[in-house]
Each structure stands twice: as structure tokens, then as C-alpha cells.
C-alpha atoms as a PDB file:
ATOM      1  CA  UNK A   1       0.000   0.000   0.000  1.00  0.00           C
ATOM      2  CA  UNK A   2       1.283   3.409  -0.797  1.00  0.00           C
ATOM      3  CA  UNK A   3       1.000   5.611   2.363  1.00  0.00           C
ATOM      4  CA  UNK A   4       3.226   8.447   1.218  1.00  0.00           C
ATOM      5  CA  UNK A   5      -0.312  10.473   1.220  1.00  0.00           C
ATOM      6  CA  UNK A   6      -1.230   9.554   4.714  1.00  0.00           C
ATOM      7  CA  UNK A   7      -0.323  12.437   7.487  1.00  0.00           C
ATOM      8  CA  UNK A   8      -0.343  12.340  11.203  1.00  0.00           C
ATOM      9  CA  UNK A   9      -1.637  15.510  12.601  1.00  0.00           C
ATOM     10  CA  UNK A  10      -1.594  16.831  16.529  1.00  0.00           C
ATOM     11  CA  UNK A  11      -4.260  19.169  16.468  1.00  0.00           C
ATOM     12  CA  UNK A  12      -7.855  18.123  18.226  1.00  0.00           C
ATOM     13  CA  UNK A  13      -9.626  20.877  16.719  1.00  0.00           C
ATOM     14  CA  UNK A  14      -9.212  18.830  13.262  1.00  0.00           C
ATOM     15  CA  UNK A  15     -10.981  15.439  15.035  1.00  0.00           C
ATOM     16  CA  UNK A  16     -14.315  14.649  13.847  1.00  0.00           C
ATOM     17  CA  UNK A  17     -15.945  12.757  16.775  1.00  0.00           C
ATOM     18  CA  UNK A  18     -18.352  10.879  14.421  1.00  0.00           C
ATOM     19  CA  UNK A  19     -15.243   9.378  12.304  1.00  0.00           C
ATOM     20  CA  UNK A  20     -13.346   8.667  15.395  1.00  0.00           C
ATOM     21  CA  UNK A  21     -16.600   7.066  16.735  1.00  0.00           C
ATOM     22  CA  UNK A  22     -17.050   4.601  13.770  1.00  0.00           C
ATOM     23  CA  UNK A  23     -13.231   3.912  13.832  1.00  0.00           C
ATOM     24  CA  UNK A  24     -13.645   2.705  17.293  1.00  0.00           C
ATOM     25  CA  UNK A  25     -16.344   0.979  16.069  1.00  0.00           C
ATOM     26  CA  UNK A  26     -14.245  -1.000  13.330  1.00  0.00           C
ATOM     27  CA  UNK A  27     -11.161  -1.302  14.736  1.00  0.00           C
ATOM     28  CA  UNK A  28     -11.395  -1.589  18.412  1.00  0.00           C
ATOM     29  CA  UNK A  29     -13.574  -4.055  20.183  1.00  0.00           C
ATOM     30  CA  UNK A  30     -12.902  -2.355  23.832  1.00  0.00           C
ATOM     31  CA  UNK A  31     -14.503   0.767  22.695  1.00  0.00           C
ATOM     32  CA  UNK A  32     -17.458   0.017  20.206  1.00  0.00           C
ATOM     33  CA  UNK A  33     -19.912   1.827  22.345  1.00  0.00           C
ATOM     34  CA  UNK A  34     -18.249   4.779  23.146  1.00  0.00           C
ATOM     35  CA  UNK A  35     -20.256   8.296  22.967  1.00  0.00           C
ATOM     36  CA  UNK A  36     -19.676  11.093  20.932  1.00  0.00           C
ATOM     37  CA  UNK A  37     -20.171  13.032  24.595  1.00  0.00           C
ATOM     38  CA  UNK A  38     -17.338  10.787  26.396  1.00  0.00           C
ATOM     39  CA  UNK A  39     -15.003  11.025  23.448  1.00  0.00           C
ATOM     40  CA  UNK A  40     -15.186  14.794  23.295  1.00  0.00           C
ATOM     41  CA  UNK A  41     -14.413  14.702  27.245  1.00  0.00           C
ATOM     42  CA  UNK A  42     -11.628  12.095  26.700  1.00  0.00           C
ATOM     43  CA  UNK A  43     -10.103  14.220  24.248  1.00  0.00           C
ATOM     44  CA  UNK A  44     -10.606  17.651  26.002  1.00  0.00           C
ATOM     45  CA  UNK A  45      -8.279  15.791  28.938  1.00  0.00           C
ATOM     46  CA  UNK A  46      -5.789  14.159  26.709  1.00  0.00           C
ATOM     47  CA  UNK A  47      -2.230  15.472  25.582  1.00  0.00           C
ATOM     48  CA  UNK A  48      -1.060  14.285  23.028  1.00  0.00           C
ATOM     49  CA  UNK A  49      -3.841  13.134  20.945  1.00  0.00           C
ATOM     50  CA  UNK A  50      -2.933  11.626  18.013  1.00  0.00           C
ATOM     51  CA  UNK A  51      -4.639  11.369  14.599  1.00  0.00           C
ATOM     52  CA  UNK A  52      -3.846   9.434  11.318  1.00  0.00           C
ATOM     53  CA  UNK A  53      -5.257  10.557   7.943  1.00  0.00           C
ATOM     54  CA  UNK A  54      -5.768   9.350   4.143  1.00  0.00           C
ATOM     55  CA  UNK A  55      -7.143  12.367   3.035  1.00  0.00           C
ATOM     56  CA  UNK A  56     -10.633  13.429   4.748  1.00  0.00           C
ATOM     57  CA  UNK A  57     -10.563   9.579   6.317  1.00  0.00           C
ATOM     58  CA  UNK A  58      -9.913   9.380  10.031  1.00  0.00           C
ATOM     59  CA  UNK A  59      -7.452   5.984   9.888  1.00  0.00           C
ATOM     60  CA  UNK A  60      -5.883   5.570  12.953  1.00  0.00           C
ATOM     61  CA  UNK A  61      -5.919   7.273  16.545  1.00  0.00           C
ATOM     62  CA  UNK A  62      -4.091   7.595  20.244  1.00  0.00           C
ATOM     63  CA  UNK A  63      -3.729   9.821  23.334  1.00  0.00           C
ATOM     64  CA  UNK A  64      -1.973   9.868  26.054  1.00  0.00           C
ATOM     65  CA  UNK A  65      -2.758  11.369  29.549  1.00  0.00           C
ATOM     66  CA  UNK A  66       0.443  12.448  31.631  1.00  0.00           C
ATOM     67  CA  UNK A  67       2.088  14.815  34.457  1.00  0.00           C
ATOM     68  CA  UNK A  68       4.792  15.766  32.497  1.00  0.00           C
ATOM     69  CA  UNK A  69       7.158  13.997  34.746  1.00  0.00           C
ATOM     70  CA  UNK A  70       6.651  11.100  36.361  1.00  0.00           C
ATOM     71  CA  UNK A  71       3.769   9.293  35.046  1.00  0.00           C
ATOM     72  CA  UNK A  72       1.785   8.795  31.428  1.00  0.00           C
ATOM     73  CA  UNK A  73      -0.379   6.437  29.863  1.00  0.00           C
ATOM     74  CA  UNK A  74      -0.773   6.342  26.263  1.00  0.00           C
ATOM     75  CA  UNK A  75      -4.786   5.115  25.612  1.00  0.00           C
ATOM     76  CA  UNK A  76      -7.128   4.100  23.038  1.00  0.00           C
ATOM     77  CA  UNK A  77      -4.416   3.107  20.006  1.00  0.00           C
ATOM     78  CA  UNK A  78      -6.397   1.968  16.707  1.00  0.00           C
ATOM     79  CA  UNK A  79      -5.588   1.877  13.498  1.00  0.00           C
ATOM     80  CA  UNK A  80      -8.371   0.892  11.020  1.00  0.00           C
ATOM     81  CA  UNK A  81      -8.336  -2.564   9.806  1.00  0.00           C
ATOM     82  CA  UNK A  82      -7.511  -1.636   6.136  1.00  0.00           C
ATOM     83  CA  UNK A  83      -4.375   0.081   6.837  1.00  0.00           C
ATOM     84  CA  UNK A  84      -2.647  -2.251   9.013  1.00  0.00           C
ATOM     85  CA  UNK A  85       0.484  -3.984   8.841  1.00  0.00           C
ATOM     86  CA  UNK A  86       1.749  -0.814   7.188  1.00  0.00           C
ATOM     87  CA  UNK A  87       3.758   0.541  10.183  1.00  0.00           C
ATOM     88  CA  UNK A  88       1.323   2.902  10.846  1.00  0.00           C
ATOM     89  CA  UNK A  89       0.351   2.121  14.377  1.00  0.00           C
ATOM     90  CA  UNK A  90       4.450   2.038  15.403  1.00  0.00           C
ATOM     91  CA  UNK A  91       4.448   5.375  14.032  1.00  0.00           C
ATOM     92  CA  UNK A  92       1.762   6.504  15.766  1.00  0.00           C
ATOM     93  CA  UNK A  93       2.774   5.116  18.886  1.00  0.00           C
ATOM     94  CA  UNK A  94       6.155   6.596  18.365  1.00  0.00           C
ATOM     95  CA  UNK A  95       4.163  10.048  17.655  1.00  0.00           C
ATOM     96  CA  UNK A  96       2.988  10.087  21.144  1.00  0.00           C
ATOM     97  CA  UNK A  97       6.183   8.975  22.677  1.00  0.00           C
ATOM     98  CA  UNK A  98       7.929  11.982  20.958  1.00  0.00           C
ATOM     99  CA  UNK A  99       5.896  14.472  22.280  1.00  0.00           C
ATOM    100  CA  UNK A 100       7.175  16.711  24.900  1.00  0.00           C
ATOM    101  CA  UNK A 101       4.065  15.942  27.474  1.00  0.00           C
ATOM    102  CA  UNK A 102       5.224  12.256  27.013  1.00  0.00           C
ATOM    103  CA  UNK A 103       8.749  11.726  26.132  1.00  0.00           C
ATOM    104  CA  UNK A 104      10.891  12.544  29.541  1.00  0.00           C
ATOM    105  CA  UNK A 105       8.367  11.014  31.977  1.00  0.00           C
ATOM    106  CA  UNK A 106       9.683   8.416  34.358  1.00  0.00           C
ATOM    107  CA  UNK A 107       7.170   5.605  33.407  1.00  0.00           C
ATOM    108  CA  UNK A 108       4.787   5.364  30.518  1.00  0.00           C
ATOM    109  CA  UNK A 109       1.696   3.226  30.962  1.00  0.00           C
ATOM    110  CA  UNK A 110       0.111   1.217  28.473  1.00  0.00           C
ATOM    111  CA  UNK A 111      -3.257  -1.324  28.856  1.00  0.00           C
ATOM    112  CA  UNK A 112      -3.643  -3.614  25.944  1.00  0.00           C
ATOM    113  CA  UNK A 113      -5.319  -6.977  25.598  1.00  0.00           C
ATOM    114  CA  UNK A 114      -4.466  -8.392  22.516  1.00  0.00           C
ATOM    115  CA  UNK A 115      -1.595  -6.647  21.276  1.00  0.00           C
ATOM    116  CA  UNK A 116       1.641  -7.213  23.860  1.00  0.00           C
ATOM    117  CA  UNK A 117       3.883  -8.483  21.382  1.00  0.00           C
ATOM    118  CA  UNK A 118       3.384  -5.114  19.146  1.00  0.00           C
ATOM    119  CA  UNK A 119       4.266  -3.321  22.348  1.00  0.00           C
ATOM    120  CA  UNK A 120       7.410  -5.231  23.189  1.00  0.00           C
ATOM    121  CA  UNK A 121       8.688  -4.931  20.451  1.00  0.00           C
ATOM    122  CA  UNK A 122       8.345  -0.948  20.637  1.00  0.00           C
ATOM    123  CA  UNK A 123      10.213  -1.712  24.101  1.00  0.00           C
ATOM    124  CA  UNK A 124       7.672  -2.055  26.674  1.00  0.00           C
ATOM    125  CA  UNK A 125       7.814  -4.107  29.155  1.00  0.00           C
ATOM    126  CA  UNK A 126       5.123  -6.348  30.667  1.00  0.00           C
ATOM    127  CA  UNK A 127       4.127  -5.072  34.835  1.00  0.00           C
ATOM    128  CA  UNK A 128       2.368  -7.799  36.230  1.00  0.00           C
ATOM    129  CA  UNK A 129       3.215  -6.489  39.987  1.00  0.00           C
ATOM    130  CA  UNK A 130       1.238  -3.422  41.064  1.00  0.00           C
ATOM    131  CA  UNK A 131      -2.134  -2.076  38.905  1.00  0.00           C
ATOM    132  CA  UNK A 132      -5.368  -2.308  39.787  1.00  0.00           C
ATOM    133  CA  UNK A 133      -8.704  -0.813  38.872  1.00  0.00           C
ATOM    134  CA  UNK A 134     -11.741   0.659  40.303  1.00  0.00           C
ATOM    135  CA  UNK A 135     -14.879   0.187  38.018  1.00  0.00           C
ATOM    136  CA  UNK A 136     -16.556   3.740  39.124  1.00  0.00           C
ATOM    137  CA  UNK A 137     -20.084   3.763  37.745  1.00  0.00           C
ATOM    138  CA  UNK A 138     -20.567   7.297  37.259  1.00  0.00           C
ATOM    139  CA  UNK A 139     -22.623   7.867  34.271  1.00  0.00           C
ATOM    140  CA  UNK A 140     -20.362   9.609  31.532  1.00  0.00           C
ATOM    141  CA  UNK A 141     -23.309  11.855  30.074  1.00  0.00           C
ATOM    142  CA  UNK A 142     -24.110  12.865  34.220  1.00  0.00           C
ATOM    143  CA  UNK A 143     -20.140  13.697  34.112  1.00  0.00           C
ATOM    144  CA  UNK A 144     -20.401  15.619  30.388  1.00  0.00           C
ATOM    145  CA  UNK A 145     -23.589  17.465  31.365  1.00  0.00           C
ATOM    146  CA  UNK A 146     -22.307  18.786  34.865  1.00  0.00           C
ATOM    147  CA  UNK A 147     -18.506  20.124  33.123  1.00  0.00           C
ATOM    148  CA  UNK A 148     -20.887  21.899  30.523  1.00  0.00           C
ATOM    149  CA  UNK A 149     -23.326  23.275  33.042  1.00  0.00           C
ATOM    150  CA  UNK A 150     -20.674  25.322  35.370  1.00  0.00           C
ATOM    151  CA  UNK A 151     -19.714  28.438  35.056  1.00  0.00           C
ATOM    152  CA  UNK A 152     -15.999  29.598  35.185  1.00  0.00           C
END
């Protein structure tokens, strides 16, 4: 496949939630019923976020969440289904991992099911020894519908 059209871009203005919806939708079985309202919060407190292009196509997408300096986690890596095997997803991985929220942290956090090998071979490192997780209930559109309601 040629990809020498296909550009990576930074800026979450340019993200349109419906494409990245139906991408999640094709391409990622952990996140097929994600909202347009919790992936415009997710977004909103994300840095880097990550998008991959053909043209006017939303491909392939990533964020990370971080401090800066000690801690990140890179989240929600998909590249659609068509356009793997390409080396697309290492360099949108590698996109994330360059940028200057991400790239002098201590530790960088990663959750994948499916996909450890990929990882590895990017250099990561399987942590079997300390994480956990709290299932919170908390209604995203509750959560999306108070942060719209106050008043700054």
C-alpha cells in the first residue's frame, strides 16, 4: 500500500468525533460503544492526541494522559483494519512517545489486551506487579452534562 499520502496531525480541533466514533467501532472491540459526549471529554483531557489521515478519512488514533514527569499512559491506540500492517500504528505510537508531554516522563503506561507483542517490540515491558482498577459507575453523560453546566 502506498502511504506516502497519509499524514499524522496533533491538532484536536481537526478530530471529527463521528469518524473517530465509527473507527472505534471498526477497529477496536474495547470501545465500540463509546459516545460522541465521552469522546469529546476524553479528548478535552488528553495530551497528546494523536490522529492518522488518508485524506478526509480518520485511519488511525491515540492519546496519552500524563504529568509531564513522572507518570503517562498512552490510551485508546487503533488503526483501522484496512491500513494495518503498514507501520502505521508504530508510528503513531512513536508520535505520542515523541511528544514533549510524554517523552521525559519516568514511566509510561500502556493497557492492551491483545496486542503485547506489538508493544514489546516498541520496548515495553510487561508489569504484572502493582495495577489495579476501580470500576466507578458514574454515568459519563451525568459527568459531560455537569462540566458543561458550570460556570468559570
Amino acid at each position: 500500500m502506498d502511504c506516502s499520502h497519509i499524514q499524522f496531525c496533533l491538532e484536536q480541533s481537526k478530530i471529527n468525533l463521528e469518524q473517530l466514533q465509527k473507527l472505534l467501532e471498526i477497529g477496536a472491540f474495547w470501545a465500540k460503544n463509546r459516545t460522541i459526549e465521552g469522546l469529546s471529554i476524553a479528548i478535552a483531557n488528553s495530551n497528546p492526541v494523536v490522529t492518522v489521515w488518508d485524506r478526509n478519512l480518520l485511519i488511525g488514533f491515540a492519546r496519552a494522559t500524563s504529568d509531564g514527569i513522572y507518570r503517562a499512559a498512552i490510551w485508546d491506540v487503533v488503526i483501522h483494519p484496512d491500513y494495518r500492517g503498514n507501520g502505521l500504528g508504530l508510528k503513531l505510537v512513536e508520535t505520542v512517545l515523541a511528544h514533549p508531554q510524554v517523552n521525559k516522563v519516568e514511566r509510561v503506561y500502556l493497557t492492551t489486551t491483545n496486542q503485547r507483542s506489538f508493544y514489546e517490540r516498541i520496548g515495553f515491558e510487561r508489569n504484572n506487579t502493582n495495577t489495579m482498577v476501580l470500576y466507578n459507575n458514574t454515568c459519563i453523560e451525568t459527568i459531560y452534562q455537569h462540566q458543561t453546566s458550570e460556570v468559570f
